[in-house]
C-alpha atoms as a PDB file:
ATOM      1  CA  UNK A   1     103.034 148.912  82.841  1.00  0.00           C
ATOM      2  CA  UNK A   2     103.708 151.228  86.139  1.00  0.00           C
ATOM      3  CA  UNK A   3     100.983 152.937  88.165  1.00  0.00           C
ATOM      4  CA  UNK A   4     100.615 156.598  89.387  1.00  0.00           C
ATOM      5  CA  UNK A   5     103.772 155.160  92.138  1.00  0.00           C
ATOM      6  CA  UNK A   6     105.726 154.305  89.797  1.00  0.00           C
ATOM      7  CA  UNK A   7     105.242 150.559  90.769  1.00  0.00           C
ATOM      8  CA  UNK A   8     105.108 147.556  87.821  1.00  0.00           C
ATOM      9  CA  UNK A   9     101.608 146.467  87.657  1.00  0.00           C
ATOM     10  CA  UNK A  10     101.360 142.833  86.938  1.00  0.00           C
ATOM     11  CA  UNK A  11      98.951 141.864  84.542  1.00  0.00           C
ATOM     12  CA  UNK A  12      98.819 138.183  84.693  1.00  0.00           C
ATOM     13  CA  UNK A  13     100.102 135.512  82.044  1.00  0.00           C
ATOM     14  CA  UNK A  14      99.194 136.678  78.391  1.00  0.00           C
ATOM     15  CA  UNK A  15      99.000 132.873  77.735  1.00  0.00           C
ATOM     16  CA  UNK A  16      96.936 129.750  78.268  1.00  0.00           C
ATOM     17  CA  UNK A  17      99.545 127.678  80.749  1.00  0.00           C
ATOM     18  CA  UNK A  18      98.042 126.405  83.746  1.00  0.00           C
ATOM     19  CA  UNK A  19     100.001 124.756  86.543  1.00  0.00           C
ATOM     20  CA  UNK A  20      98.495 121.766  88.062  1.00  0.00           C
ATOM     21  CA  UNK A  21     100.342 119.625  90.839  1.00  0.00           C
ATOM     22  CA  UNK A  22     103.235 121.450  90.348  1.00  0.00           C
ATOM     23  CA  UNK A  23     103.377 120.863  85.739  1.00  0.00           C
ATOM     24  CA  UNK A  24     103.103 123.986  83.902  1.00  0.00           C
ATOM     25  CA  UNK A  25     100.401 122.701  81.050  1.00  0.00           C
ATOM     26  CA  UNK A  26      99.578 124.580  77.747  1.00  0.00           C
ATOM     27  CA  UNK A  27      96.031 124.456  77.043  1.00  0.00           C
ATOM     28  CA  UNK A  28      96.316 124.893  73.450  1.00  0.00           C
ATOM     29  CA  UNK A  29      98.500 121.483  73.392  1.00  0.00           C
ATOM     30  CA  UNK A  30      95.588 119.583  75.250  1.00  0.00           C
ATOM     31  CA  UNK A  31      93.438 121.287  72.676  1.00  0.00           C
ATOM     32  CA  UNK A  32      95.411 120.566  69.451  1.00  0.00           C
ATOM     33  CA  UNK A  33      95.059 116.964  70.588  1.00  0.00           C
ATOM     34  CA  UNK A  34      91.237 117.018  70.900  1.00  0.00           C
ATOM     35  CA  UNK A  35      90.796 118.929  67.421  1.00  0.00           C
ATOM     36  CA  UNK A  36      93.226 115.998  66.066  1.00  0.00           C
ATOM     37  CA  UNK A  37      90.437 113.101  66.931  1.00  0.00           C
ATOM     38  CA  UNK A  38      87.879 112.549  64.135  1.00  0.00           C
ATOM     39  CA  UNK A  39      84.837 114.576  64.074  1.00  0.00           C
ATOM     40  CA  UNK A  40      85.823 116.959  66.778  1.00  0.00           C
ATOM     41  CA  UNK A  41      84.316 120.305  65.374  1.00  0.00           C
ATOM     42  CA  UNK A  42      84.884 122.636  68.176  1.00  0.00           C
ATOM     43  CA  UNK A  43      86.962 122.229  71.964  1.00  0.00           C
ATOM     44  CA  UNK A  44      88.217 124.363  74.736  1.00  0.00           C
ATOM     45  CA  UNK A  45      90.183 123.035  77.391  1.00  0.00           C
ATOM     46  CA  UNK A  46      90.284 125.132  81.318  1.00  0.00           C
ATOM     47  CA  UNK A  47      91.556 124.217  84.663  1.00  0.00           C
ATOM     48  CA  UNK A  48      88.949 123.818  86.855  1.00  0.00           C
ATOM     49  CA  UNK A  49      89.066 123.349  90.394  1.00  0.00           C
ATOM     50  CA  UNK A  50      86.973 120.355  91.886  1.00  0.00           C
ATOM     51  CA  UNK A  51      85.302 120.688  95.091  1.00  0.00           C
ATOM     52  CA  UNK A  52      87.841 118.337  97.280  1.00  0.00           C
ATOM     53  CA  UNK A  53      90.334 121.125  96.371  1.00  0.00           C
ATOM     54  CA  UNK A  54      92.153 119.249  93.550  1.00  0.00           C
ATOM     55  CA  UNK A  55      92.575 120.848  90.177  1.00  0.00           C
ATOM     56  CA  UNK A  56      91.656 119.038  86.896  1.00  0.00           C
ATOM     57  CA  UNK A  57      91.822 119.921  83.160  1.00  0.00           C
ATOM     58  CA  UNK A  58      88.259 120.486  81.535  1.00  0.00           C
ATOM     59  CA  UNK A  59      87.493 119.465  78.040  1.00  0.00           C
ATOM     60  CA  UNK A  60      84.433 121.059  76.373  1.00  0.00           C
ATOM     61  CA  UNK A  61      83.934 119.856  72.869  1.00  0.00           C
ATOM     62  CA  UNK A  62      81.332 120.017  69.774  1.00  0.00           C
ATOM     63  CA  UNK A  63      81.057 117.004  67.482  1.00  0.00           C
ATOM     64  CA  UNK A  64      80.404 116.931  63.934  1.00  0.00           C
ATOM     65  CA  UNK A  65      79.331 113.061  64.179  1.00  0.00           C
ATOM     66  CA  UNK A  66      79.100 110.918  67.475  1.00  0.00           C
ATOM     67  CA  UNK A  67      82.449 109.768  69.017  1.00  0.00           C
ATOM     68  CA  UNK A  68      83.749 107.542  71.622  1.00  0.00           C
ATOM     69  CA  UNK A  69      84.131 109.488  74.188  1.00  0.00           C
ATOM     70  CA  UNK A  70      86.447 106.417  75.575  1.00  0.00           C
ATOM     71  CA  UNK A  71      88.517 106.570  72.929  1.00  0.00           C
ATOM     72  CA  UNK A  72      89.134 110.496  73.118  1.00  0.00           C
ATOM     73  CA  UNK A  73      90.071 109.952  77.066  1.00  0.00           C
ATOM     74  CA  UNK A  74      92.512 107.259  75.614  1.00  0.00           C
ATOM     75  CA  UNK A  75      94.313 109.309  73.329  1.00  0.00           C
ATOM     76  CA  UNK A  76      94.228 112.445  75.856  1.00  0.00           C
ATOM     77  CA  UNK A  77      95.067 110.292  78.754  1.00  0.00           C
ATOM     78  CA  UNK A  78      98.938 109.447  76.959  1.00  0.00           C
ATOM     79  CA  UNK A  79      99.816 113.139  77.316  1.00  0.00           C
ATOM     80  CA  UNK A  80      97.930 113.882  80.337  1.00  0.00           C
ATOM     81  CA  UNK A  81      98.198 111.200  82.698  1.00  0.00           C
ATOM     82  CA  UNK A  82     101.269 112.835  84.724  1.00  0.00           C
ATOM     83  CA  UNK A  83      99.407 115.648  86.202  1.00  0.00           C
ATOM     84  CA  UNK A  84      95.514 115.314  85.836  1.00  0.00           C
ATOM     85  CA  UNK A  85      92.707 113.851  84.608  1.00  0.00           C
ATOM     86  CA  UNK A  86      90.790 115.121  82.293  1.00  0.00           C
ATOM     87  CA  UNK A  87      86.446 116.088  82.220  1.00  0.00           C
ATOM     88  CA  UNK A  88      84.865 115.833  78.866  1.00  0.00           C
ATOM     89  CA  UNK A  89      81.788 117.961  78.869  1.00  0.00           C
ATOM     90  CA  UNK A  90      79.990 117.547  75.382  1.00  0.00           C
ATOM     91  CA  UNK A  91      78.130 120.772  74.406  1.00  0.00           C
ATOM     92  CA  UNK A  92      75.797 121.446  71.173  1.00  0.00           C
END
């Protein structure tokens, strides 16, 4: 895409990647592995920026049936652990 100059506009990333300490992340891969626990009905994952300056992933989730929410950090925590931690934020 140019503008009236004749300059390329830059649109930002069509994607979901997210860099975080210097890791390029794909959301939807955090996400696949949150819809993969049992009774997960519903997640989105974002980067979200804490307020010492450090930048996190943020798991939002609907359940069908009460989980352990230990468990779910568990099993995120093996594919996450090199470049964040991750919030779980459980919504209706």
């Amino acid at each position: 895409l140019y503008n009236e100059n004749n300059e390329i506009v830059y649109l930002n990333r069509l994607d979901n990647q997210v860099k975080i300490r210097g890791f390029r992340i794909e959301l939807e891969e955090i996400e696949k592995i949150i819809f993969n626990f049992p009774d997960i009905k519903n997640c989105v994952v974002m980067k979200k920026t804490l307020s010492t300056g450090h930048d996190t992933l943020c798991a939002y989730y609907i359940e069908n049936n009460p989980i352990n929410i230990n468990e779910l950090k568990k099993t995120t925590t093996k594919f996450t652990n090199l470049y964040a931690s991750t919030i779980f934020y459980k919504t209706r």
